[in-house]
Protein backbone atom coordinates (compact mmCIF):
# COMPACT_ATOMS: atom_id res chain seq x y z
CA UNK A 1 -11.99 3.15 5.43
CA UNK A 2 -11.69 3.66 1.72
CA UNK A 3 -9.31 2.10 -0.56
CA UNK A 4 -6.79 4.85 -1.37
CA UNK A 5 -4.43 4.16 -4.32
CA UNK A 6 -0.42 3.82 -3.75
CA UNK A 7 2.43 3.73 -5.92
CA UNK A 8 5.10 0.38 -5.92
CA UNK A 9 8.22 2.40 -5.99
CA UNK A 10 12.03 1.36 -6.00
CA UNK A 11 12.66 -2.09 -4.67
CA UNK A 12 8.73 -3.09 -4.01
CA UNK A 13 8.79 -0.36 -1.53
CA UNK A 14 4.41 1.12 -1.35
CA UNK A 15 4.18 3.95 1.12
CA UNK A 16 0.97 4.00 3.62
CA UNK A 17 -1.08 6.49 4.00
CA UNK A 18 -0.65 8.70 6.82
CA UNK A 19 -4.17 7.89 8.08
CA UNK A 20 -3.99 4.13 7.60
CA UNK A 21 -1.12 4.44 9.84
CA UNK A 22 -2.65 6.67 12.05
CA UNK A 23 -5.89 4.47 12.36
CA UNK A 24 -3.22 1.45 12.50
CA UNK A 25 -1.26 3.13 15.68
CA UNK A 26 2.05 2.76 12.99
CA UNK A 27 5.16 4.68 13.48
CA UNK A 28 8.19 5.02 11.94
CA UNK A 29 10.46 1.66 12.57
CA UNK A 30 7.58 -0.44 13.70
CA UNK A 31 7.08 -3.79 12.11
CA UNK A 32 4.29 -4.93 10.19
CA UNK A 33 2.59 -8.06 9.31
CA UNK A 34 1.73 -9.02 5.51
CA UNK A 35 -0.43 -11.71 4.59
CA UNK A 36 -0.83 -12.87 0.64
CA UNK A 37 -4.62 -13.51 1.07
CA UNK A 38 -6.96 -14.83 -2.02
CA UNK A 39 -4.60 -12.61 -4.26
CA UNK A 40 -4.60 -9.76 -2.04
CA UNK A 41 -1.91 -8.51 0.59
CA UNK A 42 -3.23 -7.96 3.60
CA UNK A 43 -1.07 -5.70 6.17
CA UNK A 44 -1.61 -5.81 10.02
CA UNK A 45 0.19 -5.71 12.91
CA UNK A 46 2.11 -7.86 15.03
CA UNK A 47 -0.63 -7.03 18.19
CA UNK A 48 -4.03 -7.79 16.22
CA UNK A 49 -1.79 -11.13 14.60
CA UNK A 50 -1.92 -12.22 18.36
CA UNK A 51 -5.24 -10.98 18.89
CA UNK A 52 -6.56 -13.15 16.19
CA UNK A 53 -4.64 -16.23 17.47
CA UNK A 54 -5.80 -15.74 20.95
CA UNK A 55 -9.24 -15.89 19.54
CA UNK A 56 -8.62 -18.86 17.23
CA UNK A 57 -7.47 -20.78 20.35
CA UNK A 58 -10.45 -19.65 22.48
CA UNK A 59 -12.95 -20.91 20.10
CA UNK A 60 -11.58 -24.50 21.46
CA UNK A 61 -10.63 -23.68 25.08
CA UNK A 62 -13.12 -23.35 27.88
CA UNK A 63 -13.50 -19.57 29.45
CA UNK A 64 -12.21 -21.13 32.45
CA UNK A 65 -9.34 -22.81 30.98
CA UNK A 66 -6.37 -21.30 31.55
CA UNK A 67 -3.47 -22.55 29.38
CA UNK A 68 -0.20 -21.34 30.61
CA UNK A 69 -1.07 -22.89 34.20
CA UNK A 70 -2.17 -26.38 32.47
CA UNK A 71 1.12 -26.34 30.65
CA UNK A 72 3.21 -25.55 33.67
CA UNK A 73 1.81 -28.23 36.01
CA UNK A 74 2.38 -30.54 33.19
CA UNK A 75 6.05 -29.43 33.56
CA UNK A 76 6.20 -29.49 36.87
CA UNK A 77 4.56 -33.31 37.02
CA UNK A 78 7.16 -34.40 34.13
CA UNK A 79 10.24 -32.89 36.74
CA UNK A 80 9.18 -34.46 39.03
CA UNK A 81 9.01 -38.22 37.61
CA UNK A 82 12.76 -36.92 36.42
């Protein structure tokens, strides 16, 4: 998508496009992510912030791996020596 120039108006507020939002799935009252990147500001949402973590943490964890059922055995063993 092409860079499209915006206005910093009263209070730092910049107003985004209505088809960055639209290709962004944004509404009106939805939160937003902002990330101060290599002296730009990157805006995303809170969904593709967890999308990018999930795929941080499978780059180290086996396909087969699954996480939250490691972690709760590991609870349920420490309750159990309790």
């Amino acid at each position: 998508m092409p860079a499209i120039m915006t206005v910093v108006g009263d209070g730092g507020r910049v107003v985004v496009p209505a088809q960055y939002r639209k290709a962004l799935g944004l509404k009106t009252g939805d939160h937003v992510m902002l990330a101060l990147e290599e002296g730009e500001v990157r805006l995303f949402t809170p969904a593709r912030a967890a999308e990018r973590a999930r795929a941080l943490v499978r780059r180290y964890v086996p396909k087969n791996k699954n996480l939250t059922d490691e972690l709760l055995a590991e609870r349920h063993e420490e309750a159990g020596r309790g």
